[in-house]
PDB file of N, CA and C in Angstrom:
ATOM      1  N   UNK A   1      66.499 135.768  79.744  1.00  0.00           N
ATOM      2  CA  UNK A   1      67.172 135.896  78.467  1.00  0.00           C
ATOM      3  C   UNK A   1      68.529 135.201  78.560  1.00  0.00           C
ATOM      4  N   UNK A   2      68.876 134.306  77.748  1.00  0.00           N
ATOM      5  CA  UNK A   2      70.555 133.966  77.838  1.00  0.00           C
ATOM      6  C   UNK A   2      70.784 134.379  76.760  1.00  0.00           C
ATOM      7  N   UNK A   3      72.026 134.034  77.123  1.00  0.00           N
ATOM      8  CA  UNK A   3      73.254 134.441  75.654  1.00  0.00           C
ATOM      9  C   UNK A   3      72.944 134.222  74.732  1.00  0.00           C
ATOM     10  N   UNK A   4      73.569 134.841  72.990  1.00  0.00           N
ATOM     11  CA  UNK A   4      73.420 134.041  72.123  1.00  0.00           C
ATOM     12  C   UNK A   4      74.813 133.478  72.179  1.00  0.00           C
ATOM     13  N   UNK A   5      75.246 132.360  71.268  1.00  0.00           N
ATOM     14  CA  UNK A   5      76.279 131.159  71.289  1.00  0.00           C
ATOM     15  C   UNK A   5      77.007 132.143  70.152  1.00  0.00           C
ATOM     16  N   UNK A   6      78.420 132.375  69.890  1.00  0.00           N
ATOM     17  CA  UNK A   6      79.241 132.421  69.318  1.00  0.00           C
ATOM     18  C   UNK A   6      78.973 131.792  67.826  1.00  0.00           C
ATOM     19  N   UNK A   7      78.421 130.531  68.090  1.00  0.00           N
ATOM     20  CA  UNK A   7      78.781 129.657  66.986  1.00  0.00           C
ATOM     21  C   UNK A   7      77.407 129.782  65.885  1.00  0.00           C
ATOM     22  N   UNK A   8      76.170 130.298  66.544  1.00  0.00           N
ATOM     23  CA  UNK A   8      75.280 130.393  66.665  1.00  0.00           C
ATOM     24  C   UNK A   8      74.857 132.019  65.129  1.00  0.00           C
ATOM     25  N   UNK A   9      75.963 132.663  65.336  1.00  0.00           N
ATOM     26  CA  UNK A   9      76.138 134.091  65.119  1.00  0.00           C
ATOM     27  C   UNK A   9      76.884 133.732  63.956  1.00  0.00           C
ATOM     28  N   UNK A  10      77.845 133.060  63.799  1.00  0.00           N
ATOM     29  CA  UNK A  10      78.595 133.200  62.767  1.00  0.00           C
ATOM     30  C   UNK A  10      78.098 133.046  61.666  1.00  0.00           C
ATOM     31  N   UNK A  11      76.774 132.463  61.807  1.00  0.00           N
ATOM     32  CA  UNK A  11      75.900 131.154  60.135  1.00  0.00           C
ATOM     33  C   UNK A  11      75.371 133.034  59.819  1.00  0.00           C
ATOM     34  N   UNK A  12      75.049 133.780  60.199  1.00  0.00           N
ATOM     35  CA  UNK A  12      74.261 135.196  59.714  1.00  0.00           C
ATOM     36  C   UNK A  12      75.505 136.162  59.053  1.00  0.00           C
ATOM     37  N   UNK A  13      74.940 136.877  57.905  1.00  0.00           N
ATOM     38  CA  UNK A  13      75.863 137.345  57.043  1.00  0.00           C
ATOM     39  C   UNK A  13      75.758 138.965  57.643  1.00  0.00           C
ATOM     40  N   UNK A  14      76.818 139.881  57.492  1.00  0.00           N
ATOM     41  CA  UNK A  14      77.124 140.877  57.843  1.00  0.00           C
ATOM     42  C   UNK A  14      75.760 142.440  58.076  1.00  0.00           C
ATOM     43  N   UNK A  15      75.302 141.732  57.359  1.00  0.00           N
ATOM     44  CA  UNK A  15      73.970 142.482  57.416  1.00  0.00           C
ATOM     45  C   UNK A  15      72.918 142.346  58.239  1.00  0.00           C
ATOM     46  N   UNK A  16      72.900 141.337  58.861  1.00  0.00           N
ATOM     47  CA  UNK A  16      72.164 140.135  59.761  1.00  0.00           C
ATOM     48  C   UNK A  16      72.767 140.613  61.196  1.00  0.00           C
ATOM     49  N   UNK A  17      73.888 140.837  61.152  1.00  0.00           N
ATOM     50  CA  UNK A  17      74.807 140.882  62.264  1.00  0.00           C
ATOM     51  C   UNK A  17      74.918 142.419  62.337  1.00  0.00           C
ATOM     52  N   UNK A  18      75.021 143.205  61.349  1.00  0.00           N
ATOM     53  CA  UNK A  18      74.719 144.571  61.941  1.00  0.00           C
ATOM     54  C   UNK A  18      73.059 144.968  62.013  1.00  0.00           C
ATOM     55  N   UNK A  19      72.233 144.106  62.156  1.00  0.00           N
ATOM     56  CA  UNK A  19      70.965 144.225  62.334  1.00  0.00           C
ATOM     57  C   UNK A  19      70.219 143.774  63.741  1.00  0.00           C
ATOM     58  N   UNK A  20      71.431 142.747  64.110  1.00  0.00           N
ATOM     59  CA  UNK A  20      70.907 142.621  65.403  1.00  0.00           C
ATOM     60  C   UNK A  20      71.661 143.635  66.647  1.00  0.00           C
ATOM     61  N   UNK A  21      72.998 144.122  65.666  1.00  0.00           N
ATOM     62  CA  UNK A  21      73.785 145.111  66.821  1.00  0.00           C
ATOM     63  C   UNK A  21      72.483 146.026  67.073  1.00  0.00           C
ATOM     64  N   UNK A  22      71.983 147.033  66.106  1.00  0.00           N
ATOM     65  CA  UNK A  22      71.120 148.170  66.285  1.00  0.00           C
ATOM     66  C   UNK A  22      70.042 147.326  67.203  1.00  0.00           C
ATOM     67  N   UNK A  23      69.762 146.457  67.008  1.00  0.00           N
ATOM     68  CA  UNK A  23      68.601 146.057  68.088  1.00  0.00           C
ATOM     69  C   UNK A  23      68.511 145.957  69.711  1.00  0.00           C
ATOM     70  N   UNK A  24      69.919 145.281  69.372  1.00  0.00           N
ATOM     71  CA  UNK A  24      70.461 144.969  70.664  1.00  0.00           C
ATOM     72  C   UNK A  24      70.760 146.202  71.318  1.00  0.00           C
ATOM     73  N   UNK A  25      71.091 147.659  70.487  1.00  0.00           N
ATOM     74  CA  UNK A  25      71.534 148.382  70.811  1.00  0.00           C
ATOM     75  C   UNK A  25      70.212 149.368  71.538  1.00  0.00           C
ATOM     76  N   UNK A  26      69.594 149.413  70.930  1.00  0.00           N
ATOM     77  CA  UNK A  26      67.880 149.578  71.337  1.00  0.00           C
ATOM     78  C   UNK A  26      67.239 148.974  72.624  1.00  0.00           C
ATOM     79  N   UNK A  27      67.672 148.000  72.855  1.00  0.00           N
ATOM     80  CA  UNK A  27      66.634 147.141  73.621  1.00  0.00           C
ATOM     81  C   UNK A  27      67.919 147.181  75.334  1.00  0.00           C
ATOM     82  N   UNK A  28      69.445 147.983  74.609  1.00  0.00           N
ATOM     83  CA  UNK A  28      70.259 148.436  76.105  1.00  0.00           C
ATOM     84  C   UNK A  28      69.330 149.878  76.239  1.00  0.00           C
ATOM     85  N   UNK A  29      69.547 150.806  75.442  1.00  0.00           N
ATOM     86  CA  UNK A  29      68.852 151.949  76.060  1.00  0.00           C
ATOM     87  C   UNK A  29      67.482 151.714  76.610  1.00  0.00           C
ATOM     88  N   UNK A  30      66.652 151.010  76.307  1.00  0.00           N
ATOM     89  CA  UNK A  30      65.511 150.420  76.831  1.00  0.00           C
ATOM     90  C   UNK A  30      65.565 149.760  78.256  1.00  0.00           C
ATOM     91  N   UNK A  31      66.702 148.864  78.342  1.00  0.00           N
ATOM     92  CA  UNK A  31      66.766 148.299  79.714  1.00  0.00           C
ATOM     93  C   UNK A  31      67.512 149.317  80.792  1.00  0.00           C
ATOM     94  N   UNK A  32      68.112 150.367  80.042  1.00  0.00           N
ATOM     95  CA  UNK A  32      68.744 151.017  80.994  1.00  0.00           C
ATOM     96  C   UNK A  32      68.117 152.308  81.525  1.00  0.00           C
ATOM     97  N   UNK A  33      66.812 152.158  81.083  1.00  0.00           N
ATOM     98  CA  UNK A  33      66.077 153.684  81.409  1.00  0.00           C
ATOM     99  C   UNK A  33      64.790 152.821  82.218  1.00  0.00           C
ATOM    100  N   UNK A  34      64.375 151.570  81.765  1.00  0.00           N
ATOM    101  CA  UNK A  34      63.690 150.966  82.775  1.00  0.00           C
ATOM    102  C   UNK A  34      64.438 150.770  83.869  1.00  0.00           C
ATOM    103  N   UNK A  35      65.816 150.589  84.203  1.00  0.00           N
ATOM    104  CA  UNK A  35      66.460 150.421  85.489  1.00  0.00           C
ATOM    105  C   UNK A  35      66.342 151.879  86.048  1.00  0.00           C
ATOM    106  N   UNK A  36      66.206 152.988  85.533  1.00  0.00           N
ATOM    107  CA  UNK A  36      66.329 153.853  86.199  1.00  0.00           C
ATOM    108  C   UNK A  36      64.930 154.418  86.365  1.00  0.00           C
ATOM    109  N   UNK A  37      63.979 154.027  86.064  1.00  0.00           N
ATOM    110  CA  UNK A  37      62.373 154.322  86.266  1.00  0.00           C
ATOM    111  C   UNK A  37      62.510 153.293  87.596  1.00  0.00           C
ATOM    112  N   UNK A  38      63.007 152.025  87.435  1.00  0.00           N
ATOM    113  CA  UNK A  38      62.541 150.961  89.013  1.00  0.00           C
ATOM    114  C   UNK A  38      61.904 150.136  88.387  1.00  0.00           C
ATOM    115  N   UNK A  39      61.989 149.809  86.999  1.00  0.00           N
ATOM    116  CA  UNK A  39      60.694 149.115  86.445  1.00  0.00           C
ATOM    117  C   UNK A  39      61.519 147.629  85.476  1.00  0.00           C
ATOM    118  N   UNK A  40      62.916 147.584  85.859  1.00  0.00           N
ATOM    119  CA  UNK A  40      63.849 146.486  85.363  1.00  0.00           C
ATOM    120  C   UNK A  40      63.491 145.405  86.681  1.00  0.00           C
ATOM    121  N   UNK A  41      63.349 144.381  86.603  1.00  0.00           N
ATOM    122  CA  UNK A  41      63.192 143.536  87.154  1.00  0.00           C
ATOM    123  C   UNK A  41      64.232 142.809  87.546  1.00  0.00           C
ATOM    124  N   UNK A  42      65.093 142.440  85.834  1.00  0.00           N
ATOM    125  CA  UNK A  42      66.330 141.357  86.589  1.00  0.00           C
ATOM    126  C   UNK A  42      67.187 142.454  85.722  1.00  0.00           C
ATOM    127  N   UNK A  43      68.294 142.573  86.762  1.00  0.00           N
ATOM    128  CA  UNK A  43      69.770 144.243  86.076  1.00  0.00           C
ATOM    129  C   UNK A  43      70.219 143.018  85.065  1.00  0.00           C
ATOM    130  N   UNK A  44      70.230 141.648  85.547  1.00  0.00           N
ATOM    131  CA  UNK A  44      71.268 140.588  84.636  1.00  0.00           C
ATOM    132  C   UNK A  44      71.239 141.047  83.137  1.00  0.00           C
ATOM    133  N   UNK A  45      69.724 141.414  82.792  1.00  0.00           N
ATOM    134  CA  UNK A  45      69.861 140.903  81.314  1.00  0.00           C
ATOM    135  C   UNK A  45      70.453 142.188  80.449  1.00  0.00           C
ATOM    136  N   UNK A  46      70.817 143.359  81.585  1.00  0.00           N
ATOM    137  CA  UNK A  46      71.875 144.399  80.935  1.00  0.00           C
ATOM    138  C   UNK A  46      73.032 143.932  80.263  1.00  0.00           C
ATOM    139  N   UNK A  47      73.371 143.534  81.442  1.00  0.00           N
ATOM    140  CA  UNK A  47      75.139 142.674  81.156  1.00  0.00           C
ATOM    141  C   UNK A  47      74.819 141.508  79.882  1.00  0.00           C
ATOM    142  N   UNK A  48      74.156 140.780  80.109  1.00  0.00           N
ATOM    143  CA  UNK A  48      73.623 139.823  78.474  1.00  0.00           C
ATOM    144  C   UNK A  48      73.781 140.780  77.609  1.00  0.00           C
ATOM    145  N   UNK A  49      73.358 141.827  77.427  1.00  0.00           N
ATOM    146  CA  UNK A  49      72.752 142.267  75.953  1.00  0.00           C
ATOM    147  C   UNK A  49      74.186 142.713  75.714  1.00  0.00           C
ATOM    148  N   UNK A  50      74.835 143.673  76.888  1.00  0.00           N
ATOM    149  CA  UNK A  50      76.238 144.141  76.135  1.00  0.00           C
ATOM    150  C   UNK A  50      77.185 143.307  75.952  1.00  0.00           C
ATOM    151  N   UNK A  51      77.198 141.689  76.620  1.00  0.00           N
ATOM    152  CA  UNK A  51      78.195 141.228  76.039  1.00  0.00           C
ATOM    153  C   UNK A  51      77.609 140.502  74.528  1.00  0.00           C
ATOM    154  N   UNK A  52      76.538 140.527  74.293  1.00  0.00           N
ATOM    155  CA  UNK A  52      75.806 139.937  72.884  1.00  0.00           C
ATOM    156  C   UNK A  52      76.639 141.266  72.177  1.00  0.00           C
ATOM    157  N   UNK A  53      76.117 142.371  72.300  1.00  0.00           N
ATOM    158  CA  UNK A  53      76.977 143.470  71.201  1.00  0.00           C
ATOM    159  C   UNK A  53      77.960 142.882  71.207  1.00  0.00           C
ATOM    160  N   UNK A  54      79.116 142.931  71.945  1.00  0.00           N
ATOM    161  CA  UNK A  54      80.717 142.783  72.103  1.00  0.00           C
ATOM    162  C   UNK A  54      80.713 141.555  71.132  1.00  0.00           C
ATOM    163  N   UNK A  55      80.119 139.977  71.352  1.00  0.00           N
ATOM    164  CA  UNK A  55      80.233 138.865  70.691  1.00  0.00           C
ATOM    165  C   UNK A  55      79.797 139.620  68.787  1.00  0.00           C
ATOM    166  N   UNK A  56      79.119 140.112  68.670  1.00  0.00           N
ATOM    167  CA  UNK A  56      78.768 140.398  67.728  1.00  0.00           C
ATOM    168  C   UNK A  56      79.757 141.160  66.543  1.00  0.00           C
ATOM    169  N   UNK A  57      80.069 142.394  67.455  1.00  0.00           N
ATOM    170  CA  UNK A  57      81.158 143.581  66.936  1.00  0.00           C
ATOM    171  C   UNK A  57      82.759 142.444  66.912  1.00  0.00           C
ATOM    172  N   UNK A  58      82.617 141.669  67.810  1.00  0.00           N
ATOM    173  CA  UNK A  58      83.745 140.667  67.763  1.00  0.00           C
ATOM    174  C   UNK A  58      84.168 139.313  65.901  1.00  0.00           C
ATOM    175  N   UNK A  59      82.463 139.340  65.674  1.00  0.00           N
ATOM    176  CA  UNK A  59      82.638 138.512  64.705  1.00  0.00           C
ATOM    177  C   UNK A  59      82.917 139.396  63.421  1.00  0.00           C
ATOM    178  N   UNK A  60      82.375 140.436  63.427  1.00  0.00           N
ATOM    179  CA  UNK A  60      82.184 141.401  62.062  1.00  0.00           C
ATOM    180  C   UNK A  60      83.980 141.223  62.059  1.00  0.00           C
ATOM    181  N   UNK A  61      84.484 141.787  63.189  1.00  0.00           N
ATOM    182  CA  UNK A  61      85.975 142.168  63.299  1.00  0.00           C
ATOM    183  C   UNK A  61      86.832 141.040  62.575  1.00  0.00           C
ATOM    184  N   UNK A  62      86.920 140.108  62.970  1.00  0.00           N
ATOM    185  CA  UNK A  62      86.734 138.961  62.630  1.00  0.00           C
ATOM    186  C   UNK A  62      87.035 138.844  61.322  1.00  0.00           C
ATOM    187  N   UNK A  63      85.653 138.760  60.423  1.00  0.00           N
ATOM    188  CA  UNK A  63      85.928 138.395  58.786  1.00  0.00           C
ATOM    189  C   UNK A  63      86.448 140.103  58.385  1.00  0.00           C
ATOM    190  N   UNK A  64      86.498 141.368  59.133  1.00  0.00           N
ATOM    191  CA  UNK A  64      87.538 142.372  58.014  1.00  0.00           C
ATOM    192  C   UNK A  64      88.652 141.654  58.532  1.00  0.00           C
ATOM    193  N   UNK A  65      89.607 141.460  59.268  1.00  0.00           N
ATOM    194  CA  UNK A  65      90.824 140.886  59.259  1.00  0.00           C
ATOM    195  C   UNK A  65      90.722 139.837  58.450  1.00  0.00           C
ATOM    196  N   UNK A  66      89.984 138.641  58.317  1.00  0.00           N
ATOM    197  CA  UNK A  66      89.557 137.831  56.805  1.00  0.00           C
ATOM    198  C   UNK A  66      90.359 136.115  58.206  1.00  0.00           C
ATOM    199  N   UNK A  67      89.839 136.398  59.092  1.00  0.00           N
ATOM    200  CA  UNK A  67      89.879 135.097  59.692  1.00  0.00           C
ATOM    201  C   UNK A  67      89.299 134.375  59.789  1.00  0.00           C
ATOM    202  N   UNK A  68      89.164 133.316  60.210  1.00  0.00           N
ATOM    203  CA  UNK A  68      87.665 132.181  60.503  1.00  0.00           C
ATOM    204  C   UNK A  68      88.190 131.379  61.491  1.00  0.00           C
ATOM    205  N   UNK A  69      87.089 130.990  62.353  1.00  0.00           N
ATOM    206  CA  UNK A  69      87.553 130.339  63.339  1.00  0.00           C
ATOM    207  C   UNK A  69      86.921 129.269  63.347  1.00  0.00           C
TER     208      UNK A  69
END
């Protein structure tokens, strides 16, 4: 799994973007209960998914302050 791109995220409208948080948010409790069954393969794609939230919760933040980058 890699990253998604910053730039990549911004073209999706607020609804889009809180649609992939809940997913993303889903698919950490998912990877983090397969790590603890023994049944995660690569730990990496933990750290991916939470910094995808962070990039994400980063852009919403973003347009309420009413910036653009």
């Amino acid at each position: 799994m890699k990253p998604t791109k910053p730039s990549d995220l911004r073209g999706l409208s607020d609804g889009e973007l809180l649609n992939q948080i809940k997913d993303n948010e889903r698919a950490l409790v998912d990877m983090r209960f397969k790590k603890a069954v023994g049944q995660l393969e690569s730990t990496a794609v933990i750290r991916i998914i939470r910094r995808d939230i962070a990039r994400l919760k980063t852009i919403l933040r973003e347009r309420e302050l009413g910036k653009t980058a």
